[in-house]
Every structure is written in C-alpha cells, then in structure tokens.
N, C-alpha and C. Protein backbone atom coordinates (compact mmCIF):
# COMPACT_ATOMS: atom_id res chain seq x y z
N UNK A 1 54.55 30.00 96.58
CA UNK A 1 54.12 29.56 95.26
C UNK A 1 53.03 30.50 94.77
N UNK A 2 53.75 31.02 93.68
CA UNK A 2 51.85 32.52 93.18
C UNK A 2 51.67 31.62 91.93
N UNK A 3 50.09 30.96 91.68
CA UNK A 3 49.35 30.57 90.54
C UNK A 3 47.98 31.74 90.58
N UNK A 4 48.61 32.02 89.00
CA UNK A 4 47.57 32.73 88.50
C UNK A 4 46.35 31.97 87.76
N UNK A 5 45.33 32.47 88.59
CA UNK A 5 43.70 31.43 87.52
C UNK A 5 43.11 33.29 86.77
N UNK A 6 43.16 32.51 85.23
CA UNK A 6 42.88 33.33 84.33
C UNK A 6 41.19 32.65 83.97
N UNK A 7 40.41 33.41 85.03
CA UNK A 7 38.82 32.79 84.41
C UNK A 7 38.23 33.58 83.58
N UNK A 8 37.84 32.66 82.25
CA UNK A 8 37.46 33.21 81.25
C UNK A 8 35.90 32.91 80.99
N UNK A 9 35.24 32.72 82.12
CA UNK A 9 33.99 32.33 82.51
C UNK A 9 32.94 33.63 82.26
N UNK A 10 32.60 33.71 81.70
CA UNK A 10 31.57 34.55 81.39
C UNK A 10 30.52 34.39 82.21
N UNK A 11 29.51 33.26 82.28
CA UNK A 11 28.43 33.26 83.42
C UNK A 11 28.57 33.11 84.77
N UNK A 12 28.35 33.00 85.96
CA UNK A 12 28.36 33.09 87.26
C UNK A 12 27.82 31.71 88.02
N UNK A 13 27.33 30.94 86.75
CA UNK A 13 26.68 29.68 87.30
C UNK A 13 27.48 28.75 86.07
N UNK A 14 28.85 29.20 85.52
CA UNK A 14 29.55 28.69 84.57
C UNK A 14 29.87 26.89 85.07
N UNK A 15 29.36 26.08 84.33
CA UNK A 15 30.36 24.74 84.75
C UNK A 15 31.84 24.97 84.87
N UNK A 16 32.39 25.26 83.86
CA UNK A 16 33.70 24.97 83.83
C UNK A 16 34.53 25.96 85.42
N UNK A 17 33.89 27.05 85.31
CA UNK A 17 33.94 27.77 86.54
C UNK A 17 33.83 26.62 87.89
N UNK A 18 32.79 25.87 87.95
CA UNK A 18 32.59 25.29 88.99
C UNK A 18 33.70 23.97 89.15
N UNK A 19 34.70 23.73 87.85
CA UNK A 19 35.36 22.50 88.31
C UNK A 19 36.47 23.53 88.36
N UNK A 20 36.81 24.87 88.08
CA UNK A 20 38.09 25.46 88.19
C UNK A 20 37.86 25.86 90.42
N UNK A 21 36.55 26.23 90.36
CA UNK A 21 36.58 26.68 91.51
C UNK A 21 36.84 24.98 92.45
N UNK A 22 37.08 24.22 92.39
CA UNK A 22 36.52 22.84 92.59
C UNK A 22 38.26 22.66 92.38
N UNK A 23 38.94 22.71 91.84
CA UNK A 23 40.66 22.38 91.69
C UNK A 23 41.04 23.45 92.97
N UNK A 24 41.36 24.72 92.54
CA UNK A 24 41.38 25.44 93.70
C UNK A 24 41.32 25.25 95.09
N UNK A 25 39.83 24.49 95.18
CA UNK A 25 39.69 24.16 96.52
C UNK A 25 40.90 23.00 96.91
N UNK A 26 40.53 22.44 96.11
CA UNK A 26 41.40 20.51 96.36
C UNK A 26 42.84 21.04 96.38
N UNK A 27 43.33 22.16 95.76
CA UNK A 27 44.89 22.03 95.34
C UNK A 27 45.57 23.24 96.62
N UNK A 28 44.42 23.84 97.58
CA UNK A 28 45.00 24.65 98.63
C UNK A 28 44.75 23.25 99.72
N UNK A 29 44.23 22.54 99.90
CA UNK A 29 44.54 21.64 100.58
C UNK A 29 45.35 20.50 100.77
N UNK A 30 46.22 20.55 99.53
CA UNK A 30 47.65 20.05 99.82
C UNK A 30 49.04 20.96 99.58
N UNK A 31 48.38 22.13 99.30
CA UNK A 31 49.64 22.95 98.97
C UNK A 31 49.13 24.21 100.09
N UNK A 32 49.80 24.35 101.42
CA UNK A 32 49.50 25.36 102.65
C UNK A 32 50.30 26.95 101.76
N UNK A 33 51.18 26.75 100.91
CA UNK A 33 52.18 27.89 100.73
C UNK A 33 51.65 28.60 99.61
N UNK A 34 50.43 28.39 98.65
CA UNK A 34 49.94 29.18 97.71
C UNK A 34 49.66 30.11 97.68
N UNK A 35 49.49 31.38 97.04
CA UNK A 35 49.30 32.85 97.04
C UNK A 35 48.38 32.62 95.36
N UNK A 36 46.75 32.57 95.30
CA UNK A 36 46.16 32.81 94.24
C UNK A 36 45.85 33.75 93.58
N UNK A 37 46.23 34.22 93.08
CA UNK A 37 45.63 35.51 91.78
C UNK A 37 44.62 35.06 91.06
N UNK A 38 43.59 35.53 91.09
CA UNK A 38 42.41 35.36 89.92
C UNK A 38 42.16 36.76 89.29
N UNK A 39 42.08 36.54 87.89
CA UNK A 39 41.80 37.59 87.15
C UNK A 39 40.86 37.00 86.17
N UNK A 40 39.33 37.86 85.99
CA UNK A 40 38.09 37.54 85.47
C UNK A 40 38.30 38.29 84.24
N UNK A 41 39.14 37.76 83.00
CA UNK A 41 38.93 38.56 81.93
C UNK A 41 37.59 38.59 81.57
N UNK A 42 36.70 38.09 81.70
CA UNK A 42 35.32 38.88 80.85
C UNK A 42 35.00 40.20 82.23
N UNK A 43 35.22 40.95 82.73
CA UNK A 43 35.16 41.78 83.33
C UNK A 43 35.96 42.82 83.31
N UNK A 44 37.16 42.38 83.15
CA UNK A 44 38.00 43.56 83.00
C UNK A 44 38.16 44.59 81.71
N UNK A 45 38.10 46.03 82.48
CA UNK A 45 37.18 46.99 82.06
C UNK A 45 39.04 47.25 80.58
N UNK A 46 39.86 46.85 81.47
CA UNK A 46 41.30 47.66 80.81
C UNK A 46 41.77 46.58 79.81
N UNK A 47 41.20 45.37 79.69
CA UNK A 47 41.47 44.60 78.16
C UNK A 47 41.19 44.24 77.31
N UNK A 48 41.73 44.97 76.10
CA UNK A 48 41.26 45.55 74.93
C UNK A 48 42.09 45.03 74.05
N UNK A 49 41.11 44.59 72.91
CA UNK A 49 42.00 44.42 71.41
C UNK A 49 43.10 45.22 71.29
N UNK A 50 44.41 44.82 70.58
CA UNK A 50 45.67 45.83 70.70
C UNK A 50 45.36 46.53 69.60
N UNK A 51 45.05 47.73 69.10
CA UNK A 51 44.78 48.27 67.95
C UNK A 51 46.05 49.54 67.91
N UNK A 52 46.13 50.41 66.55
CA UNK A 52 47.34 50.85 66.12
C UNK A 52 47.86 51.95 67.18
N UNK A 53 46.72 52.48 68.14
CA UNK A 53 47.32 53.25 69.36
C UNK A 53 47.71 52.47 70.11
N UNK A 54 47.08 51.56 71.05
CA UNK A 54 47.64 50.10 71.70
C UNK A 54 49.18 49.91 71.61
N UNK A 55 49.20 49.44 69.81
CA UNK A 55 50.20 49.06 69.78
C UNK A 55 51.68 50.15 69.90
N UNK A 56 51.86 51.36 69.85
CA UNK A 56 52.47 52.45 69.80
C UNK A 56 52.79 52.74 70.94
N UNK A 57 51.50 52.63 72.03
CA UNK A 57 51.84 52.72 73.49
C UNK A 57 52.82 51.94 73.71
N UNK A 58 52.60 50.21 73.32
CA UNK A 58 53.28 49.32 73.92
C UNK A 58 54.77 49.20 73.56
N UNK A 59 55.09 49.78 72.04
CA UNK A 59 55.95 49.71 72.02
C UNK A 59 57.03 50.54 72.57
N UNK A 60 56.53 51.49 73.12
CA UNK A 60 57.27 52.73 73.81
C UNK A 60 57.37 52.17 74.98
N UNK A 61 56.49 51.06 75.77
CA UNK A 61 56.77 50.71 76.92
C UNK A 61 57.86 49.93 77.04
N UNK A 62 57.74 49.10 75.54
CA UNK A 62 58.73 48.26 75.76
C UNK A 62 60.11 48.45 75.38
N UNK A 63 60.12 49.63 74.98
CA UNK A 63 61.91 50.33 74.47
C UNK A 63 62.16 50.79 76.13
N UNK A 64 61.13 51.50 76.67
CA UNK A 64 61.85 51.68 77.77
C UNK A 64 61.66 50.54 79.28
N UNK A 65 61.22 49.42 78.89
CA UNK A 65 61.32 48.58 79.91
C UNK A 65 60.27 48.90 81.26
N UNK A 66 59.00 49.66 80.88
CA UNK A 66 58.15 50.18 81.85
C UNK A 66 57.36 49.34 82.14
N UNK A 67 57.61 48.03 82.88
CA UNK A 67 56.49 46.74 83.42
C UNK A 67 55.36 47.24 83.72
N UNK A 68 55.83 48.28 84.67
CA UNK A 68 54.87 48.78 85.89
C UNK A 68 53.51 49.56 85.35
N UNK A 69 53.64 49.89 83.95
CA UNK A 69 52.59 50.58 83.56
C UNK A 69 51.58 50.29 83.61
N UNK A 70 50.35 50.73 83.69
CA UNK A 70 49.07 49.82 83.88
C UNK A 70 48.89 48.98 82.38
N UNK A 71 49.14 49.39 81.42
CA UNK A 71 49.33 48.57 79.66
C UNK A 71 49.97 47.55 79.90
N UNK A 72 50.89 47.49 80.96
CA UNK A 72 51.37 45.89 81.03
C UNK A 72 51.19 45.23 82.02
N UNK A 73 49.86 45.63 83.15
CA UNK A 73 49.68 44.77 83.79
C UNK A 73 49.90 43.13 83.69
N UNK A 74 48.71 42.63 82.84
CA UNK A 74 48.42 41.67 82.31
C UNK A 74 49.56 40.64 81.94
N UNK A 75 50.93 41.33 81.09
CA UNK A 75 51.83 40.58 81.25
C UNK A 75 52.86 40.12 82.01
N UNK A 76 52.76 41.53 83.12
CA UNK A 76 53.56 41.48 84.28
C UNK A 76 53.21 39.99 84.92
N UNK A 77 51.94 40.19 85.00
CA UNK A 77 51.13 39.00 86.33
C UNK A 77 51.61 37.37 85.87
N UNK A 78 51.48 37.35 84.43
CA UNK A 78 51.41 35.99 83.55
C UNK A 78 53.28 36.16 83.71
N UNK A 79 54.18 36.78 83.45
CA UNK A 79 55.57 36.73 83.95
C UNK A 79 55.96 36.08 85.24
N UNK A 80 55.13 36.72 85.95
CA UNK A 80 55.82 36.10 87.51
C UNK A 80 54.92 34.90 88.31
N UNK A 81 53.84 34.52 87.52
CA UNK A 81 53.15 33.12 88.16
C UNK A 81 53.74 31.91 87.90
N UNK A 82 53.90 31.07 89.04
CA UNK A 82 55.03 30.02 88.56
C UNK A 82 53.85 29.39 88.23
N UNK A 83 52.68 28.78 88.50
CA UNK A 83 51.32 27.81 87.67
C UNK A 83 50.30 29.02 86.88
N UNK A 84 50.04 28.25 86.39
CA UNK A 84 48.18 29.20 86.03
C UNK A 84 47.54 28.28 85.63
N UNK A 85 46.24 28.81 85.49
CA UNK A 85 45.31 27.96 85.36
C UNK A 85 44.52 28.92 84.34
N UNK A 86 43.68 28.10 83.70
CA UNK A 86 43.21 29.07 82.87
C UNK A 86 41.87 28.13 82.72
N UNK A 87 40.69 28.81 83.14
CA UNK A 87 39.48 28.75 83.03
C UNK A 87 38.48 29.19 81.73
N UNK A 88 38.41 27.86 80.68
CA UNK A 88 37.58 28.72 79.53
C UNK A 88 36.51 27.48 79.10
N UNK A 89 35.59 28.15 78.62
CA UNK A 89 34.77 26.82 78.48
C UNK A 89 35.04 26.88 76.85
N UNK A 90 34.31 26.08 76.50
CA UNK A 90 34.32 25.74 75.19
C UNK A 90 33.30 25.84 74.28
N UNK A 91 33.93 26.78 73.63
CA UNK A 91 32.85 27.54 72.70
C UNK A 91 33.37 28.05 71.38
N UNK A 92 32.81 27.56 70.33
CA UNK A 92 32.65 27.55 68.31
C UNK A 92 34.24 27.01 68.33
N UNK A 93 34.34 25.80 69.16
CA UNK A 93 35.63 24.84 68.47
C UNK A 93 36.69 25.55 69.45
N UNK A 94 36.83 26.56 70.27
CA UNK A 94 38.50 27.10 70.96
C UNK A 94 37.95 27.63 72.10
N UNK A 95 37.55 28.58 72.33
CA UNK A 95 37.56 29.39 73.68
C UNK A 95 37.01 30.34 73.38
N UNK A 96 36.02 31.44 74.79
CA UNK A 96 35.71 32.38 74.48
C UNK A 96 36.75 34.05 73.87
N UNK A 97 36.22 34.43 72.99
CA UNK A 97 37.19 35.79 72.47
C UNK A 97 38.06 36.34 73.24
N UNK A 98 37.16 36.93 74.92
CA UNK A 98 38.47 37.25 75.45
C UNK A 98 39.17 36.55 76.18
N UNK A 99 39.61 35.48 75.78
CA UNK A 99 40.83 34.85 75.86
C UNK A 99 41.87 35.40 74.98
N UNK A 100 41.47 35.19 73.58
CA UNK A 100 42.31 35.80 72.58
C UNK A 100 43.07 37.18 72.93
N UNK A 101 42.25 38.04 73.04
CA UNK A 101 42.25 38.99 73.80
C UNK A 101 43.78 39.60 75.29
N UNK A 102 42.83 38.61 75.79
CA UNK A 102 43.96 38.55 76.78
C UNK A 102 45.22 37.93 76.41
N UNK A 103 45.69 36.64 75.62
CA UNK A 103 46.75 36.42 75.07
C UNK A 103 47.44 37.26 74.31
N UNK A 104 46.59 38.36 73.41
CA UNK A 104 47.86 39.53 73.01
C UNK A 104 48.02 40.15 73.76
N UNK A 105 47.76 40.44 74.75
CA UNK A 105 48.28 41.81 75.99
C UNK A 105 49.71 41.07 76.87
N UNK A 106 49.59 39.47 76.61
CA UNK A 106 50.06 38.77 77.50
C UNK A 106 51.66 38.69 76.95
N UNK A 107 51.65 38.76 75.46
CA UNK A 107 53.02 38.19 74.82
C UNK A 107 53.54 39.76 74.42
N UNK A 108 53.97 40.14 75.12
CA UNK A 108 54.94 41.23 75.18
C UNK A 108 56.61 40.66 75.00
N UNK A 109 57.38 41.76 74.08
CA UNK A 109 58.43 40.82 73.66
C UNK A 109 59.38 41.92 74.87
N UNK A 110 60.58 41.27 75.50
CA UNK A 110 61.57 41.73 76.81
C UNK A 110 61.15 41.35 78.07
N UNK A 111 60.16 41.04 77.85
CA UNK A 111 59.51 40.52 79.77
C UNK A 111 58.68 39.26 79.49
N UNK A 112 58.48 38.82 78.45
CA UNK A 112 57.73 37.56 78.61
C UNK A 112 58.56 36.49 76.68
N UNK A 113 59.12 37.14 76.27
CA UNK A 113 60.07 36.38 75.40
C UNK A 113 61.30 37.53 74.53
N UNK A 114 61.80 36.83 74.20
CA UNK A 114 63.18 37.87 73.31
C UNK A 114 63.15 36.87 71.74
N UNK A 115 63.74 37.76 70.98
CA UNK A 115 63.97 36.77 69.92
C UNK A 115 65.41 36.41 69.91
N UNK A 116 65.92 35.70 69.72
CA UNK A 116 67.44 35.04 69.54
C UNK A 116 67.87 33.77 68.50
N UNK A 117 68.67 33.96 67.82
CA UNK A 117 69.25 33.62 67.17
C UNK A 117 68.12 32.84 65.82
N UNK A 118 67.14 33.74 65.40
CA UNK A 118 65.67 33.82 64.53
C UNK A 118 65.24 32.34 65.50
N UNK A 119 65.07 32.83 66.64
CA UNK A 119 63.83 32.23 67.51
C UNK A 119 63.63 32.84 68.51
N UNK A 120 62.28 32.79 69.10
CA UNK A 120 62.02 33.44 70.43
C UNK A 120 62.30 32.07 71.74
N UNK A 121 62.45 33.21 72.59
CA UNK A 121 63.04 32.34 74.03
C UNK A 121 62.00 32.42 74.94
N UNK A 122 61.41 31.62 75.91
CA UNK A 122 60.90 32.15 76.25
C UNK A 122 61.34 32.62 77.61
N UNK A 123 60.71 33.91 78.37
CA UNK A 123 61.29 34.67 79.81
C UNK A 123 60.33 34.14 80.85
N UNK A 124 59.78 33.18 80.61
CA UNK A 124 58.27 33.57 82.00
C UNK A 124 58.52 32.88 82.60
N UNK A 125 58.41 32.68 84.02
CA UNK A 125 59.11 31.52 85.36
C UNK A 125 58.27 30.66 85.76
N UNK A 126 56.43 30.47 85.08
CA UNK A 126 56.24 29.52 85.10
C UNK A 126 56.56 27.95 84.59
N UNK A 127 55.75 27.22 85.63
CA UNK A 127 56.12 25.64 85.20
C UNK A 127 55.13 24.72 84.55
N UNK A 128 53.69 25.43 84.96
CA UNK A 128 52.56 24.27 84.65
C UNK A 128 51.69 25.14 84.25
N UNK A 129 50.68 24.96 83.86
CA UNK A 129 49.26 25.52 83.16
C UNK A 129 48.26 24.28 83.40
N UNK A 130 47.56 24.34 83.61
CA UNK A 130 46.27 23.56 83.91
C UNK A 130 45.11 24.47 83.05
N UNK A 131 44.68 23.77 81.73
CA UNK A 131 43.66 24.81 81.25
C UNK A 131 42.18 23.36 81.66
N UNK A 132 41.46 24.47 82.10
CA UNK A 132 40.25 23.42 82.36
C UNK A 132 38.93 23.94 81.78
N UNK A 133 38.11 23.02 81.14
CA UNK A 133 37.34 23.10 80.26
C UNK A 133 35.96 22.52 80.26
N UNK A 134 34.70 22.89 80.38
CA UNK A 134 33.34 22.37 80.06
C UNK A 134 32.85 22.44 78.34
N UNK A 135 32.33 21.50 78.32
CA UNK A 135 31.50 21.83 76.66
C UNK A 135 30.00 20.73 76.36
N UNK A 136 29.36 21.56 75.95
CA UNK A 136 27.99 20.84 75.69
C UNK A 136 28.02 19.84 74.66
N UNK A 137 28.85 19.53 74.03
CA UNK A 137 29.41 18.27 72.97
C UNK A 137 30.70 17.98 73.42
N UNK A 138 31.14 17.42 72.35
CA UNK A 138 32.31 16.56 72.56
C UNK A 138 33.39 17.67 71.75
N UNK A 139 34.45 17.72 73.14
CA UNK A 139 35.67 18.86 72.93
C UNK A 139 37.00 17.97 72.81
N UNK A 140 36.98 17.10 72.64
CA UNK A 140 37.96 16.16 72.67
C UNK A 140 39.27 17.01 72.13
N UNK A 141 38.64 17.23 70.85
CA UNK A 141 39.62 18.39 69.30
C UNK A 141 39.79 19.32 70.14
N UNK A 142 39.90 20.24 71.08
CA UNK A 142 39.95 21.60 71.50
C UNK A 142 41.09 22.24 71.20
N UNK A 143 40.49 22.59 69.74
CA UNK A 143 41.13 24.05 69.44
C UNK A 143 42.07 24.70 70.33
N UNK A 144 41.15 25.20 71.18
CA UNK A 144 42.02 26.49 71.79
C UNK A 144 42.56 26.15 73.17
N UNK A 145 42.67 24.66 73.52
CA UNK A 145 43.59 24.06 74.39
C UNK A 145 44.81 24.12 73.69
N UNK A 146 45.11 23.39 72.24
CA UNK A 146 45.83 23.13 71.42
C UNK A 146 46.72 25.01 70.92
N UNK A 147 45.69 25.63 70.62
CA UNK A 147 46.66 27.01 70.65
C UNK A 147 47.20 27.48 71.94
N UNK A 148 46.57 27.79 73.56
CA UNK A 148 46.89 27.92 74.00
C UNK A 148 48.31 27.42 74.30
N UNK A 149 48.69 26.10 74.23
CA UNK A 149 49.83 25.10 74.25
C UNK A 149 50.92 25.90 73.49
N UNK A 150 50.32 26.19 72.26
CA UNK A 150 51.40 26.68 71.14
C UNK A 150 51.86 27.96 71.66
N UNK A 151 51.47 28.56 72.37
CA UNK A 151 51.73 30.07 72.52
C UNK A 151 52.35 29.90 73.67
N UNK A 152 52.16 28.95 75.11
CA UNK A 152 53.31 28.91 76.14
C UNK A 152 54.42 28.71 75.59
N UNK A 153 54.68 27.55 74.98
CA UNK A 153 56.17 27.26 74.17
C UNK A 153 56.97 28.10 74.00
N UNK A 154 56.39 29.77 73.38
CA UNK A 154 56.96 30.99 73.43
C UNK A 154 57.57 31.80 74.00
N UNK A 155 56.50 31.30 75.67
CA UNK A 155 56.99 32.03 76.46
C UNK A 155 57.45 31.55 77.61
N UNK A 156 57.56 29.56 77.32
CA UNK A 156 58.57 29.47 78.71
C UNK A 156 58.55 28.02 78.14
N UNK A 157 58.71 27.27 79.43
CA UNK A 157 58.68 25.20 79.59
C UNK A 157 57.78 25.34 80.28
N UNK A 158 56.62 25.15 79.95
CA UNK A 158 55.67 24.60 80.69
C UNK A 158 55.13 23.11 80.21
N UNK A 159 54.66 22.51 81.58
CA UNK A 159 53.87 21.08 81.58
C UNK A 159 52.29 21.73 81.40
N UNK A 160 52.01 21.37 80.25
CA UNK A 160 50.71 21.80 80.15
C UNK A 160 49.70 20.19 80.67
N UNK A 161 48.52 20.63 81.29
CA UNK A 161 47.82 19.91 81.60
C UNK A 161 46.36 20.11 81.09
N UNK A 162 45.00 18.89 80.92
CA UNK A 162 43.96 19.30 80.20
C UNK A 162 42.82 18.96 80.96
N UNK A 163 42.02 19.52 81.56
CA UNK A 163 40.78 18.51 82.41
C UNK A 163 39.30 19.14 81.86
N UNK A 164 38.79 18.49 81.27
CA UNK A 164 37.38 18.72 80.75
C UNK A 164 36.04 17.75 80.99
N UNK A 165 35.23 18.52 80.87
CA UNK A 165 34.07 17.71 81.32
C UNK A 165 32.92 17.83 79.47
N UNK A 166 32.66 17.00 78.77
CA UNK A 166 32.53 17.03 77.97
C UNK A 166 30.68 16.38 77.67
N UNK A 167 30.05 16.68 76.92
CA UNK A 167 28.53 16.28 76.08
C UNK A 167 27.46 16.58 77.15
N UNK A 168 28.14 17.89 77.91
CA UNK A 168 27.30 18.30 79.27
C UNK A 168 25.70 18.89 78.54
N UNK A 169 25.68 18.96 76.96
CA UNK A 169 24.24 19.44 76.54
C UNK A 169 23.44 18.32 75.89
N UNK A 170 24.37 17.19 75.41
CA UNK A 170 23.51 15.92 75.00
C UNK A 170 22.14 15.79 75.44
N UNK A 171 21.22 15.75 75.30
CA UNK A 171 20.25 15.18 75.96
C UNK A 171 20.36 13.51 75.91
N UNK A 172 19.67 13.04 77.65
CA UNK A 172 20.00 11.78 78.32
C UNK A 172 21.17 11.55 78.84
N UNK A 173 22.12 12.45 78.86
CA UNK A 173 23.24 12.54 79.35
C UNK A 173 23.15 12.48 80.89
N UNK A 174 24.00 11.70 81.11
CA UNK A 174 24.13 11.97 83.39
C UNK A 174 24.47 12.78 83.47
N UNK A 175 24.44 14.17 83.33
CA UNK A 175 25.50 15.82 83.02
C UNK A 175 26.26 14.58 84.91
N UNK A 176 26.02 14.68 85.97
CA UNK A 176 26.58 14.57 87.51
C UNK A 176 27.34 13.88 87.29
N UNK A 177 27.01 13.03 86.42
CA UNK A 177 28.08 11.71 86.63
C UNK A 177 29.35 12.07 85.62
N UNK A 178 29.05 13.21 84.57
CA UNK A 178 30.00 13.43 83.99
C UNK A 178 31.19 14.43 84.80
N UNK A 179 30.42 15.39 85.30
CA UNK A 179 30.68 16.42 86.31
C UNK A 179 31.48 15.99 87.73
N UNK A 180 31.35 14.42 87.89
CA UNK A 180 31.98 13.87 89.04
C UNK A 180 32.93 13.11 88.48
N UNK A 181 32.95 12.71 87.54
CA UNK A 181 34.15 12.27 86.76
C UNK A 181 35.11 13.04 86.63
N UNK A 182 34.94 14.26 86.34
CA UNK A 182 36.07 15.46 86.03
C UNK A 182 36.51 15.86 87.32
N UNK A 183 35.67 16.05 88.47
CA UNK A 183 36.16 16.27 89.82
C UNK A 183 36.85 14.75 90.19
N UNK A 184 36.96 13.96 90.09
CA UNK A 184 37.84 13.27 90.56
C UNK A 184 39.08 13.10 89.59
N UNK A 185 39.19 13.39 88.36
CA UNK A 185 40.09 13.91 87.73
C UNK A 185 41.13 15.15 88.52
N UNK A 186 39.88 16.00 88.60
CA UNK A 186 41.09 17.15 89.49
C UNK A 186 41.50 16.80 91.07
N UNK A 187 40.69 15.98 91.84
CA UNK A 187 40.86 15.76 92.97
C UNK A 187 42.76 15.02 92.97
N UNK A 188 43.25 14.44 91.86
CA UNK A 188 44.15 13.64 91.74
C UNK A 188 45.02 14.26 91.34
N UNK A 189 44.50 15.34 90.15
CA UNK A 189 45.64 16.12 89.54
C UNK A 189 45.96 17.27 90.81
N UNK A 190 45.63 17.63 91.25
CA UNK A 190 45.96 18.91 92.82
C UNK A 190 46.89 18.19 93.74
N UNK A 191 46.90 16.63 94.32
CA UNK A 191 47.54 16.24 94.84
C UNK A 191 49.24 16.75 94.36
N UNK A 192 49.30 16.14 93.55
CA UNK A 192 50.77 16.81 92.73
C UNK A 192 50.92 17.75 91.95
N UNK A 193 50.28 18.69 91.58
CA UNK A 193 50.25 19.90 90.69
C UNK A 193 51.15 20.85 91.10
C-alpha cells in the first residue's frame, strides 16, 4: 500500500503537522504493509508557479509521454499513491499558496486525467485522501478542503475524508482538549483507512 502525505506545513512546531504526524503513527499500527512518501511542499526547491516556459516544457512532456522527467515528478508520485493525505492548515479561508501550487504541477492531462467525450476522466489509482486541518477560528466553511475535493473528482474516485481541529487561537479555549478531540478522531479514522 504507497500513501502519499503532501505536508503543507510551513512551521516545524505546526499543529496541524502534529495531528498529521499523530494519524501516521496510529494508521502504521494497523496497517504492517504501508510504504509512506512524504513530500514537504513548502520546501521544495523544484515547485514553481507554471508560468509560459513551465507551461511549454510541460507540454512537450506531455506529447511525448516523458513521466520520468524531473517537471513531472510531482504528478508521477500523486498518480501512483493509492491514499494521500494532505497536510494544510488553515489559512485566509483555504490553505496555504503552496498548495495551489502544488495542485497545478499535479493535474497533468495523459497520466493523471484525459478528456473524453467533453469530460475529463480521471487516471489516478488512488482511493482515499484524508486532508487534515488546524485553524485558529472556526474552519468549519473550509474553502480549500472543499476545492481540494473538486479537483480529485478530476482525477480519480476518491473517498475524501476531513479531520480538523478548530478555534485553536480563541482565547479561553482548552486548545488540549480540542487537540485530543481531533486525535481521537484520527485514532478511529486509521483503524479503517
């Protein structure tokens, strides 16, 4: 089983980081056969807005079917993960930028959808997505859970799933008790994921 976790965690002492690292743990302890990929888009040096060279490259990659290129890493990886997870906290209503980011590198058309009959299909062999989420107010609305959703549809059947820990900046807030709420959220969702 290869699940890719796409952490879009910017800080190192990130909450949402700490309940993605926190699923992870819980979900290799009922699943012995996992193979994890993590990829830290706020780090990676090679993903870049697609701009009019970008796009010229890519399309030459994609007339000739060149996965392997380093330009299509990114969609190669998101092609062949049967779960992912996607780590973003919540920030101005959706997710941090490079998420966005990383979602255009990701929707490449021949390896991750085709268009057919004026619709796209989608190619990708995942099954589930787990996007998991912290926010210092109330994310209930999340934006960019809600796009993310829209953009798998594209590229496969996935069971999308949502786990957030929410009003972690309220002041008087139990932030622990909210924070242990969401871990037993994931403690349940890993059992069967």
């Amino acid at each position: 089983m290869k699940v890719l976790f796409v952490n879009a965690c910017a800080r190192r002492d990130s909450r949402t980081l700490e309940l993605c690292r926190y699923f992870l743990q819980q979900y290799k302890q009922y699943h012995s056969d996992v193979a994890i990929e993590e990829i830290n888009i706020c780090e990676e040096k090679n993903l870049l807005p697609i701009n009019e060279q970008k796009l010229i490259q890519r399309n030459d990659l994609i007339a000739k079917k060149d996965w392997n290129h380093e330009t299509m890493k990114y969609a190669l990886q998101w092609n062949q993960a049967e779960k992912v997870i996607i780590g973003a906290p919540y920030w101005d209503w959706s997710f941090p930028s490079v998420l966005k980011i990383y979602i255009e590198n990701i929707i490449v058309s021949e390896l991750n959808f085709v268009f057919r009959e004026n619709r796209s299909v989608g190619l990708c062999k995942g099954e589930k997505m787990l996007y998991i989420a912290t926010a210092g107010g109330n994310a209930e609305q999340n934006m960019g859970y809600d796009y993310i959703v829209r953009v798998l549809k594209e590229l496969g059947e996935y069971q999308s799933d949502y786990i957030h820990a929410d009003n972690l900046d309220v002041q008087g807030i139990d932030i622990n008790a909210i924070m242990q709420n969401a871990k037993k959220q994931i403690e349940e969702m890993a059992k069967n994921w």
